[in-house]
N, C-alpha and C. Protein backbone atom coordinates (compact mmCIF):
# COMPACT_ATOMS: atom_id res chain seq x y z
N UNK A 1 -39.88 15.48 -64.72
CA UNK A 1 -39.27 14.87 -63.53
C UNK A 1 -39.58 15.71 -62.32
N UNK A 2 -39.55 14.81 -61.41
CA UNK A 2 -39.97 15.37 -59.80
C UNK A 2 -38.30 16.00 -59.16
N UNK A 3 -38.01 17.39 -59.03
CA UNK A 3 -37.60 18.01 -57.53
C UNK A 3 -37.44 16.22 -56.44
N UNK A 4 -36.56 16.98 -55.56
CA UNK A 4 -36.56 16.43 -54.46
C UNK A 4 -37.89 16.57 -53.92
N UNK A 5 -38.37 15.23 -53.47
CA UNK A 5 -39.84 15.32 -52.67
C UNK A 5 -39.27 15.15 -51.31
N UNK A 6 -40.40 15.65 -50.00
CA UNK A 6 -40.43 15.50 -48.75
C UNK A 6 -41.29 14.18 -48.22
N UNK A 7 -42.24 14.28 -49.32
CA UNK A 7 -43.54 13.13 -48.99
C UNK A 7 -44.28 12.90 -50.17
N UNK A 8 -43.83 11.66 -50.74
CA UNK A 8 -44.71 11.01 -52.14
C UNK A 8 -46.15 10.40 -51.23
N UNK A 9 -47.06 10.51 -51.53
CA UNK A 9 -48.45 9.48 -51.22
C UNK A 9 -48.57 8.82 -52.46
N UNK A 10 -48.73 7.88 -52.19
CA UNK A 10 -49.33 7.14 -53.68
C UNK A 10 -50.56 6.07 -52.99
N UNK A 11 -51.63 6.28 -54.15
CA UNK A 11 -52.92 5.48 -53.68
C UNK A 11 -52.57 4.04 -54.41
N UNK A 12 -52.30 3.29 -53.76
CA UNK A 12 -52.08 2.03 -54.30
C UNK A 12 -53.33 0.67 -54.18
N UNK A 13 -54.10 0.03 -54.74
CA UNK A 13 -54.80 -0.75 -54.62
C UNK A 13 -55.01 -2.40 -54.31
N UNK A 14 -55.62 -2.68 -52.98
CA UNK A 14 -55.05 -3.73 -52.47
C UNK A 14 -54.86 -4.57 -53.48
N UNK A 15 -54.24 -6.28 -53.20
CA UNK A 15 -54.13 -7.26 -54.05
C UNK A 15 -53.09 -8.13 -53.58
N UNK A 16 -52.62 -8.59 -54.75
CA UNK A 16 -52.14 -9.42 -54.80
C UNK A 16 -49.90 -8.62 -54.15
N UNK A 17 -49.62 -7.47 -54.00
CA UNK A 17 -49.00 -6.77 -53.92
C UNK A 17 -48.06 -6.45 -54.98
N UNK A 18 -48.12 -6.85 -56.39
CA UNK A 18 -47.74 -6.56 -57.56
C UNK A 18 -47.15 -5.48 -57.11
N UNK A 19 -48.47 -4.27 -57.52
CA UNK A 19 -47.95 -2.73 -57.56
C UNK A 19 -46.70 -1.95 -56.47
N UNK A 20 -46.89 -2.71 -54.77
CA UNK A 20 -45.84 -2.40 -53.78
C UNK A 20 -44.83 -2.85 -54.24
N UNK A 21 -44.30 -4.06 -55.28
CA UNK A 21 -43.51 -4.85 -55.26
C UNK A 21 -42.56 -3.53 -55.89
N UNK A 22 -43.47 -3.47 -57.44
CA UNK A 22 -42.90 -2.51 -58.29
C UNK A 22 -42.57 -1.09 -57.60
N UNK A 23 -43.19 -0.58 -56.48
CA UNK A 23 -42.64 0.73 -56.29
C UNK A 23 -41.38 0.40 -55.40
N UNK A 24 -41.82 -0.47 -54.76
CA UNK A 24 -40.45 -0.96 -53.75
C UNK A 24 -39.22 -1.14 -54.63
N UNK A 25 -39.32 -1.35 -55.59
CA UNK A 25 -37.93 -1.80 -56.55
C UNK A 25 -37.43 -0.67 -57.15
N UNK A 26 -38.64 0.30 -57.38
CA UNK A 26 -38.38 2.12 -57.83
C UNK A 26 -37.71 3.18 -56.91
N UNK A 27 -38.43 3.28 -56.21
CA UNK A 27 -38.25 4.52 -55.06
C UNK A 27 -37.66 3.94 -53.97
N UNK A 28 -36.97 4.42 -53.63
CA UNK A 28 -36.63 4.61 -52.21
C UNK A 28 -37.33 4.64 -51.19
N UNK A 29 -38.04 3.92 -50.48
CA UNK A 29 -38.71 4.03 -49.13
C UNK A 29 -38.15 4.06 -47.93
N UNK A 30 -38.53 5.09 -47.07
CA UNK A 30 -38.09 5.06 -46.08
C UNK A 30 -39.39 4.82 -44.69
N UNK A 31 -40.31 4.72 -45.20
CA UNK A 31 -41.83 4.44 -44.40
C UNK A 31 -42.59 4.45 -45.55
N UNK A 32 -44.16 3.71 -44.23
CA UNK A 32 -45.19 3.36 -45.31
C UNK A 32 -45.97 3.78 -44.42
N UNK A 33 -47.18 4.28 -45.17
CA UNK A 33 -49.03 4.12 -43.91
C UNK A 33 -49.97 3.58 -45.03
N UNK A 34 -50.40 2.18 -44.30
CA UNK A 34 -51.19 1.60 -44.36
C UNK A 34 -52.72 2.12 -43.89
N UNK A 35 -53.25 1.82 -45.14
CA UNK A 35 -54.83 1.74 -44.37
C UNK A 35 -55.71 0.60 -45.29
N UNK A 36 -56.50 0.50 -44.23
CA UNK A 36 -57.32 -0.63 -44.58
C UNK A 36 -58.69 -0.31 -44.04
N UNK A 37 -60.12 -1.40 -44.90
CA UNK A 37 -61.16 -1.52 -43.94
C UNK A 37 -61.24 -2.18 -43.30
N UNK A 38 -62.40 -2.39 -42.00
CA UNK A 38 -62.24 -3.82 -41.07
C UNK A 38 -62.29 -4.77 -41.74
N UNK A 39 -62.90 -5.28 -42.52
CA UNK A 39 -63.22 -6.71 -43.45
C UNK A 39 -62.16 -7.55 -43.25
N UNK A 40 -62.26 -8.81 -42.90
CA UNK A 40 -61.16 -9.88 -42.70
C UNK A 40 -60.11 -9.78 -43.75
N UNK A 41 -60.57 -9.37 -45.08
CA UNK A 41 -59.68 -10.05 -46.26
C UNK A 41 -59.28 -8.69 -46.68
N UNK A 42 -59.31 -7.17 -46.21
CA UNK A 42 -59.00 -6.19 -46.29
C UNK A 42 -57.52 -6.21 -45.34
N UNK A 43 -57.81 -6.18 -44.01
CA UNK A 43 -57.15 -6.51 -42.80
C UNK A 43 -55.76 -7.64 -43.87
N UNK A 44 -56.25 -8.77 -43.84
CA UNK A 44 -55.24 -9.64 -44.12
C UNK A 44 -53.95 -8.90 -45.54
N UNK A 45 -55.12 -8.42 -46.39
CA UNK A 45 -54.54 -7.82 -47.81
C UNK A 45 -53.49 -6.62 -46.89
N UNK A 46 -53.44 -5.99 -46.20
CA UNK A 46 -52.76 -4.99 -45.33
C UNK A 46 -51.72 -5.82 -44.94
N UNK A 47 -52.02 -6.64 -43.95
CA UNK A 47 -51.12 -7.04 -43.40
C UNK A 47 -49.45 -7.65 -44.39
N UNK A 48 -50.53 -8.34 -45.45
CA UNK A 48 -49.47 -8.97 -46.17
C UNK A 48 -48.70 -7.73 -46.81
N UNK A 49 -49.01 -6.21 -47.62
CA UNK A 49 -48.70 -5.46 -47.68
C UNK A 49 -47.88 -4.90 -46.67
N UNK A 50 -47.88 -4.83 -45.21
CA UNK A 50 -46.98 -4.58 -44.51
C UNK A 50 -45.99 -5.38 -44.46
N UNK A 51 -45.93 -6.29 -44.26
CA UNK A 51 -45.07 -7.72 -44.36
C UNK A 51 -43.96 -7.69 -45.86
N UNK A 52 -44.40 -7.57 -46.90
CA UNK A 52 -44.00 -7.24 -48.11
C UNK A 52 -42.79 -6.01 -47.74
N UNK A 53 -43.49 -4.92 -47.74
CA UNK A 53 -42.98 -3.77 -47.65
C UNK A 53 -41.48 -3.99 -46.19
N UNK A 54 -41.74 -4.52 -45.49
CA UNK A 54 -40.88 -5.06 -44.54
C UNK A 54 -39.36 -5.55 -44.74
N UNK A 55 -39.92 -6.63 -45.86
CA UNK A 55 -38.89 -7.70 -46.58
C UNK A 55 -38.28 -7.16 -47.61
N UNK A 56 -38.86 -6.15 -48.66
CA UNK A 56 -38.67 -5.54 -49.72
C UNK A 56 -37.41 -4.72 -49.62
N UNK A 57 -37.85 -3.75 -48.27
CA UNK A 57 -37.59 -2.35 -48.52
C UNK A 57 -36.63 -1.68 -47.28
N UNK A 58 -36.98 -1.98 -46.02
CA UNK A 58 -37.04 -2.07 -45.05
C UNK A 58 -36.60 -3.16 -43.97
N UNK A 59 -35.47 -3.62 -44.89
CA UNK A 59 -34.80 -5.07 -44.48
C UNK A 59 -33.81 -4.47 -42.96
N UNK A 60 -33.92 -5.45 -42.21
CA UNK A 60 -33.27 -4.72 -40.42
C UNK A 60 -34.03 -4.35 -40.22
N UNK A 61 -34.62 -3.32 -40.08
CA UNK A 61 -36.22 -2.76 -39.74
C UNK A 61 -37.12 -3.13 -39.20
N UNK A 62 -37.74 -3.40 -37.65
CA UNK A 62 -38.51 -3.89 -37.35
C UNK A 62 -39.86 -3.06 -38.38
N UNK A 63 -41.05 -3.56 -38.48
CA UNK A 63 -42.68 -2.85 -38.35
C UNK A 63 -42.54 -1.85 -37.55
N UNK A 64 -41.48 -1.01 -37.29
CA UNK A 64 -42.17 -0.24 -35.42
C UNK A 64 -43.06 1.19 -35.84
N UNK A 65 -43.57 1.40 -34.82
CA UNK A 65 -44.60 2.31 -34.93
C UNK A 65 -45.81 1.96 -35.60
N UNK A 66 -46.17 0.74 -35.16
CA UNK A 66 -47.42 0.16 -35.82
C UNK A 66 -48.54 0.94 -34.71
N UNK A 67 -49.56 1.45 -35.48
CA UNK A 67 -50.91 1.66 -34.55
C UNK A 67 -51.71 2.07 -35.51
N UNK A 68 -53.00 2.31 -34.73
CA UNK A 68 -54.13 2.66 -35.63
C UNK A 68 -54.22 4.37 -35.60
N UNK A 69 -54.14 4.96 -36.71
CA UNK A 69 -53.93 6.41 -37.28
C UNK A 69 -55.42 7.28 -36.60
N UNK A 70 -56.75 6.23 -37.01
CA UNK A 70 -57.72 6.91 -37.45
C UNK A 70 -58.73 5.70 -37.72
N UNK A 71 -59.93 6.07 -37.85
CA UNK A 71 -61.14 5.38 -38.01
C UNK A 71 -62.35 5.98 -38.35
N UNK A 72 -62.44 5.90 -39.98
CA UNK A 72 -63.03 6.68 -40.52
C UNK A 72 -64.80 5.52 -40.36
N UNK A 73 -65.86 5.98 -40.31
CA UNK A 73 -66.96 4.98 -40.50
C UNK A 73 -67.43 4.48 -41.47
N UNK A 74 -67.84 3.72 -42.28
CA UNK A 74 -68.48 3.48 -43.11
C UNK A 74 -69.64 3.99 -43.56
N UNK A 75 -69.85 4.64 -44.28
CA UNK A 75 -71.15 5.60 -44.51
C UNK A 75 -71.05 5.79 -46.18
N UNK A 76 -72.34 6.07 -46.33
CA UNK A 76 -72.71 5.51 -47.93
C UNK A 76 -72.19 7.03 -48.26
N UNK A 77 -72.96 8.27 -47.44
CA UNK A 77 -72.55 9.65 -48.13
C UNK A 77 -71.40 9.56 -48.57
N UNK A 78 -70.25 8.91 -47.71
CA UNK A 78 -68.67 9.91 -48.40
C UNK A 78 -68.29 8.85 -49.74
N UNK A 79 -68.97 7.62 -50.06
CA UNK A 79 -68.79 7.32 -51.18
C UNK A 79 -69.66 7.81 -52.20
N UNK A 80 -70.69 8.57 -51.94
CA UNK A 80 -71.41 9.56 -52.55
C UNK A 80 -70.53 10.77 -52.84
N UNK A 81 -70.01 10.82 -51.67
CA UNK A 81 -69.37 12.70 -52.16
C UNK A 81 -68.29 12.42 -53.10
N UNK A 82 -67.77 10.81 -52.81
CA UNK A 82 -66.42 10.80 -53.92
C UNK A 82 -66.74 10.98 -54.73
N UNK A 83 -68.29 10.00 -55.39
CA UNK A 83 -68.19 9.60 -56.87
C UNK A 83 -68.74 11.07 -57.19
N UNK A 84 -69.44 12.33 -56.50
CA UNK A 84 -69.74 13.38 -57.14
C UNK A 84 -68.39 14.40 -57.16
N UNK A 85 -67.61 14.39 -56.26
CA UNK A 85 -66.18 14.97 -56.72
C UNK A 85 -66.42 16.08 -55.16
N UNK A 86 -67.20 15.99 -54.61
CA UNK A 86 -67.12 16.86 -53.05
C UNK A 86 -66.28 15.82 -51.96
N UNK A 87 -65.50 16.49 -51.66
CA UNK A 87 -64.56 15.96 -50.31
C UNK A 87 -65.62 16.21 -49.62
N UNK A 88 -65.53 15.20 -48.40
CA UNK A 88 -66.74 14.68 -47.57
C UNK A 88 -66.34 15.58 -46.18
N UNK A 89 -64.88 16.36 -46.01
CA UNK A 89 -64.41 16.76 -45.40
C UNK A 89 -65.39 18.61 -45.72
N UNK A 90 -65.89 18.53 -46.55
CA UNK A 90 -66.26 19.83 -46.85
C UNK A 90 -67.65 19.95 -45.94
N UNK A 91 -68.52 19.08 -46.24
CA UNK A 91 -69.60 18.49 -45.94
C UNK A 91 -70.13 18.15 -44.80
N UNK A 92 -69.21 17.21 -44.19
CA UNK A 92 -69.45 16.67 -42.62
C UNK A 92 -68.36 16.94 -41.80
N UNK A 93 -68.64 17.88 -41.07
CA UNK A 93 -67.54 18.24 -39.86
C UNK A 93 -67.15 17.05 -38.52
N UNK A 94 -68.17 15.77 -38.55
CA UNK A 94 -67.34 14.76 -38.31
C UNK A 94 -66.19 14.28 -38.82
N UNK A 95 -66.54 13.86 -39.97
CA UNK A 95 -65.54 13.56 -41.24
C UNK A 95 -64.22 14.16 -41.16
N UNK A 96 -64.71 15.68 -41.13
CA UNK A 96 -63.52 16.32 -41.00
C UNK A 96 -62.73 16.38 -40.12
N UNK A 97 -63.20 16.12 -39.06
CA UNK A 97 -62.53 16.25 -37.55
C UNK A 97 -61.71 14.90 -37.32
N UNK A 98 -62.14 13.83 -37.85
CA UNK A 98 -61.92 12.62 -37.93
C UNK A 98 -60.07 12.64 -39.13
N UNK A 99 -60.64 13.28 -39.88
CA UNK A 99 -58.99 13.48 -41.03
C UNK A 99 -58.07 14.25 -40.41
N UNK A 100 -58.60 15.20 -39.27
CA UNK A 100 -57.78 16.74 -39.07
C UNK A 100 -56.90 15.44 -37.74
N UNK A 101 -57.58 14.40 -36.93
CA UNK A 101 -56.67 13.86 -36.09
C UNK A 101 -55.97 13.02 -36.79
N UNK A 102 -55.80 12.20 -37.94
CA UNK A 102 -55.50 11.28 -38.49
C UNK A 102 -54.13 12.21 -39.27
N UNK A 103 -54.07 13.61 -39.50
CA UNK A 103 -53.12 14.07 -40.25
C UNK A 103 -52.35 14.59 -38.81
N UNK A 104 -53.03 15.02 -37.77
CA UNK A 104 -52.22 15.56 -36.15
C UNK A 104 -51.01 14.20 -36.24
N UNK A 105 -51.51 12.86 -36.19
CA UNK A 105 -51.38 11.76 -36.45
C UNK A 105 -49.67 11.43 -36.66
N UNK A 106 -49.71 11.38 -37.97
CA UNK A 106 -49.09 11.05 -39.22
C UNK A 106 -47.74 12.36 -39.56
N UNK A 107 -48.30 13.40 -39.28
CA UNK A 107 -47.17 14.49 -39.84
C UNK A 107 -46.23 14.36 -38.23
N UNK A 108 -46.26 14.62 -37.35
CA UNK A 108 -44.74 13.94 -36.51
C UNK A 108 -44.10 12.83 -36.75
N UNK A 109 -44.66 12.16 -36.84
CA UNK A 109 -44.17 11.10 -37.57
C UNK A 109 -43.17 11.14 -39.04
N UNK A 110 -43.58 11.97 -39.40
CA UNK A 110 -42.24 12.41 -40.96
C UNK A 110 -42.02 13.37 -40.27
N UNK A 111 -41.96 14.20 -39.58
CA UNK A 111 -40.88 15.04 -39.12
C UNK A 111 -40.13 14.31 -38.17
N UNK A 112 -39.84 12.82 -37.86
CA UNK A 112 -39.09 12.20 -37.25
C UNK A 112 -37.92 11.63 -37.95
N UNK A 113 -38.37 11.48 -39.42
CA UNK A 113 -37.70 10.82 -40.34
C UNK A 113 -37.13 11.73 -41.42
């Protein structure tokens, strides 16, 4: 068993929102971060995931603090560096610079909550 946590991440995989349904009914949420790719049906799969998570969990609750975190590019290397097991952050100091604002980002944000 888990200690008191400060911050669970869990990589959850878009869909049909099965898996949000089930953690929403487990844990306690008190926020979510979404990410998505541009792709229409990525975008939409998010949205409905936000929407979900809204109704679920987060009932009274507007969405607030909706914005975009970060914008990572599409590039074949960092799905290269995944499938070889190198963080792409090691590698490309774009990359990295690109995660280091996306976490500037995100961590005030839980120290708000």
């Amino acid at each position: 068993r888990w200690g008191p946590l400060d911050v669970l991440v869990i990589d959850m995989p878009p869909g049909t929102g099965d898996t949000q349904l089930s953690v929403t009914q487990e844990i306690p949420i008190q926020g979510v971060v979404l990410v998505t790719t541009p792709q229409s049906v990525a975008v939409a799969d998010c949205i409905k995931g936000a929407e979900m998570f809204r109704k679920e969990k987060l009932k009274g609750e507007a969405l607030r603090d909706v914005r975009i975190l970060g914008e990572l590019p599409i590039k074949p290397e960092i799905s290269e560096n995944c499938d070889s097991g190198t963080p792409s952050v090691i590698l490309d100091s774009d990359i990295s610079d690109i995660f280091d604002q996306i976490v500037d980002s995100v961590v005030p944000f839980l120290e708000l909550h």
